[in-house]
C-alpha atoms as a PDB file:
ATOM      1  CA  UNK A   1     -14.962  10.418   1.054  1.00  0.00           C
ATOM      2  CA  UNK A   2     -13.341  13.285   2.633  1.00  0.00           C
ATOM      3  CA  UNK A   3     -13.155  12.037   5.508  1.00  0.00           C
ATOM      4  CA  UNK A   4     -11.540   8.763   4.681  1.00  0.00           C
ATOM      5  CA  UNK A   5      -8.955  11.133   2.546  1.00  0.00           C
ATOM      6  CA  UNK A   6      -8.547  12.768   5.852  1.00  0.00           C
ATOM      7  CA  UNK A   7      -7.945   9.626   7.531  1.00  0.00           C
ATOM      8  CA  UNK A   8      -5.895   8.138   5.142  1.00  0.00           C
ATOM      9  CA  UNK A   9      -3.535  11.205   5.041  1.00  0.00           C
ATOM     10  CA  UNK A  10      -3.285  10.242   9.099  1.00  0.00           C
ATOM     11  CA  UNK A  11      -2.278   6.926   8.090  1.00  0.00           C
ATOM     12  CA  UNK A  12       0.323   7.666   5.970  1.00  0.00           C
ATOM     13  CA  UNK A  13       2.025  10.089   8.951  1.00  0.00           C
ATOM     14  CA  UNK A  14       1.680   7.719  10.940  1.00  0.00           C
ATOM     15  CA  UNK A  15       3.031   5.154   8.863  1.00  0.00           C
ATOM     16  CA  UNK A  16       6.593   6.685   8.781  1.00  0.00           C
ATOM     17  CA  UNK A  17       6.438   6.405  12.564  1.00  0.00           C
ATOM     18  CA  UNK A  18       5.836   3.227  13.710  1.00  0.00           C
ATOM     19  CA  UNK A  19       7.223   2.083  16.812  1.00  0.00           C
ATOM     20  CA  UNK A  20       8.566  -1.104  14.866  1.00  0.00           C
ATOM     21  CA  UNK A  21       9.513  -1.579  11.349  1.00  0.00           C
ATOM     22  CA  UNK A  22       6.982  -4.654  10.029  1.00  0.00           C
ATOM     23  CA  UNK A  23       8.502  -7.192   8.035  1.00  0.00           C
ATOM     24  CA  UNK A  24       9.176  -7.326   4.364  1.00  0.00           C
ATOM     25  CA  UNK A  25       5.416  -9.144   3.154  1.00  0.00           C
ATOM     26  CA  UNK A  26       3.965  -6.429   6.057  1.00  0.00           C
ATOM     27  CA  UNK A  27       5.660  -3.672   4.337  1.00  0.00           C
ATOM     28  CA  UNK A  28       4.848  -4.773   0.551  1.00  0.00           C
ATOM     29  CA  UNK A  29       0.936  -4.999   1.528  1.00  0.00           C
ATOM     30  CA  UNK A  30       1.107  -1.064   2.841  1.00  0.00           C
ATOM     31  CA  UNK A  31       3.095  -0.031  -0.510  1.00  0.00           C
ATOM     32  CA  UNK A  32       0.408  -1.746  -2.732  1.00  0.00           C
ATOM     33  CA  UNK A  33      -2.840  -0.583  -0.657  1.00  0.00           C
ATOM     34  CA  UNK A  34      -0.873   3.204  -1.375  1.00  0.00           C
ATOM     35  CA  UNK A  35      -0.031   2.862  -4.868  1.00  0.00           C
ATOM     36  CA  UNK A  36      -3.518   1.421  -5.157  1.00  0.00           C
ATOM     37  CA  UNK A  37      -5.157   4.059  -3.384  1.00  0.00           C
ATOM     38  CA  UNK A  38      -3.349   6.652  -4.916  1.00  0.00           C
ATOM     39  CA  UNK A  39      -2.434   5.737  -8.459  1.00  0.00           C
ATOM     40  CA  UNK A  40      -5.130   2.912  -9.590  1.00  0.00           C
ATOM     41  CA  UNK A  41      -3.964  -0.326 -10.659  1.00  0.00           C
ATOM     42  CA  UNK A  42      -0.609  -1.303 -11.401  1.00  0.00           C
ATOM     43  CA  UNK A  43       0.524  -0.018 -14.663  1.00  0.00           C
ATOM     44  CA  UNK A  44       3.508  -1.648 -17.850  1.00  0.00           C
ATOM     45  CA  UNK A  45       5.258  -4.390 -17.687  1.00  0.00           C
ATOM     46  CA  UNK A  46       6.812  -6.683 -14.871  1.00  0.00           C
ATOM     47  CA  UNK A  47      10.068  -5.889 -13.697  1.00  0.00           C
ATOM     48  CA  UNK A  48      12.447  -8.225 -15.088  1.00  0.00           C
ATOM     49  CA  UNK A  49      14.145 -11.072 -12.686  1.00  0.00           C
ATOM     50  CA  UNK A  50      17.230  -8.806 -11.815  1.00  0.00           C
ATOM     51  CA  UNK A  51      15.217  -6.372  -9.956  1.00  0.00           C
ATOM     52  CA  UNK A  52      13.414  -8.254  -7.312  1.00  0.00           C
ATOM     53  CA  UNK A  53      12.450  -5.645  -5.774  1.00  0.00           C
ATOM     54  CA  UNK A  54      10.687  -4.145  -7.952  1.00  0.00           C
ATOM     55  CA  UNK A  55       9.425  -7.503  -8.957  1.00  0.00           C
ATOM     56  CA  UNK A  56       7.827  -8.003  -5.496  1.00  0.00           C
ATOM     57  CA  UNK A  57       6.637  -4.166  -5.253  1.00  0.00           C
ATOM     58  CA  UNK A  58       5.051  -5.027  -8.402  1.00  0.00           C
ATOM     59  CA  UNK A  59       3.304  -8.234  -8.073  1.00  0.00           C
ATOM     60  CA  UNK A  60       2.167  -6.929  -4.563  1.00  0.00           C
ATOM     61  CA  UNK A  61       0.437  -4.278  -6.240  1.00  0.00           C
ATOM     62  CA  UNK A  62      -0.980  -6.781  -8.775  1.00  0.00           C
ATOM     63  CA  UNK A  63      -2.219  -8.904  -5.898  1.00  0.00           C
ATOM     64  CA  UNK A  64      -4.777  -5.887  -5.071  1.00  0.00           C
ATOM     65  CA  UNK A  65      -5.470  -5.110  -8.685  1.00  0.00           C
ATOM     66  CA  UNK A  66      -9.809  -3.608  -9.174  1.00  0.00           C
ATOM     67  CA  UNK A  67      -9.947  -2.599  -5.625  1.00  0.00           C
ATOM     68  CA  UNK A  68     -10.995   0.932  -5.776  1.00  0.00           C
ATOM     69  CA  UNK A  69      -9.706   3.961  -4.289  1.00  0.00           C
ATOM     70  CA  UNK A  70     -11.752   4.135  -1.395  1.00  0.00           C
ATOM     71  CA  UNK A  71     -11.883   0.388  -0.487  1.00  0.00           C
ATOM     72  CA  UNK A  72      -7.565   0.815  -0.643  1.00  0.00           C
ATOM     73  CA  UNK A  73      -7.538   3.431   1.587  1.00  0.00           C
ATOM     74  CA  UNK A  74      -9.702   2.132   4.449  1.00  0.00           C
ATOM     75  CA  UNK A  75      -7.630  -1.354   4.464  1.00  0.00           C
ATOM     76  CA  UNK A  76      -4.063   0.941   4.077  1.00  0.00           C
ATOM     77  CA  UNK A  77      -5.311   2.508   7.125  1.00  0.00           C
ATOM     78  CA  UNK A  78      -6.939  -0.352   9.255  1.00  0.00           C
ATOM     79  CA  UNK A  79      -3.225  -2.077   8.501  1.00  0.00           C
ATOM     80  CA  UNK A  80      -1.284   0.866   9.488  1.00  0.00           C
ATOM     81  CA  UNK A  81      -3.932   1.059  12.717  1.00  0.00           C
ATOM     82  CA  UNK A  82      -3.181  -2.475  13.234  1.00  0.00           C
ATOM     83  CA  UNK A  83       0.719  -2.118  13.655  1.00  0.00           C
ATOM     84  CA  UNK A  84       0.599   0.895  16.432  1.00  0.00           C
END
């Protein structure tokens, strides 16, 4: 496990550096697999409809809902491996 902490904290780095910036569904799949990873599953109530962002940051992190920690990680960073 502390190696895949150790990997993940790579992928995170690395994230803010990526030589192009993925697109929007791209880029809501790496925030849930962190939140995920990081925080458990998603937590309250839905953003309402005037805040789609948050809407879509939220139901994106629904999407991955039970995964645990570990299994989050090692996706967040085969994705972020993915888009080097």
């Amino acid at each position: 496990m502390a190696d895949l902490k150790a990997t993940f904290e790579k992928a995170v780095a690395a994230s803010k550096s990526l030589p192009e910036k993925p697109d929007n569904a791209t880029l809501l799949q790496i925030y849930a697999l962190y939140k995920q990873a990081t925080v458990g599953d998603v937590d309250g109530k839905r953003p309402g409809f005037t805040d789609m962002v948050g809407r879509a940051k939220w139901d994106a992190w629904n999407e991955v809902k039970g995964k645990d920690s570990a299994a989050a990680m090692q996706e967040y960073v085969d994705l972020i491996e993915s888009l080097k």
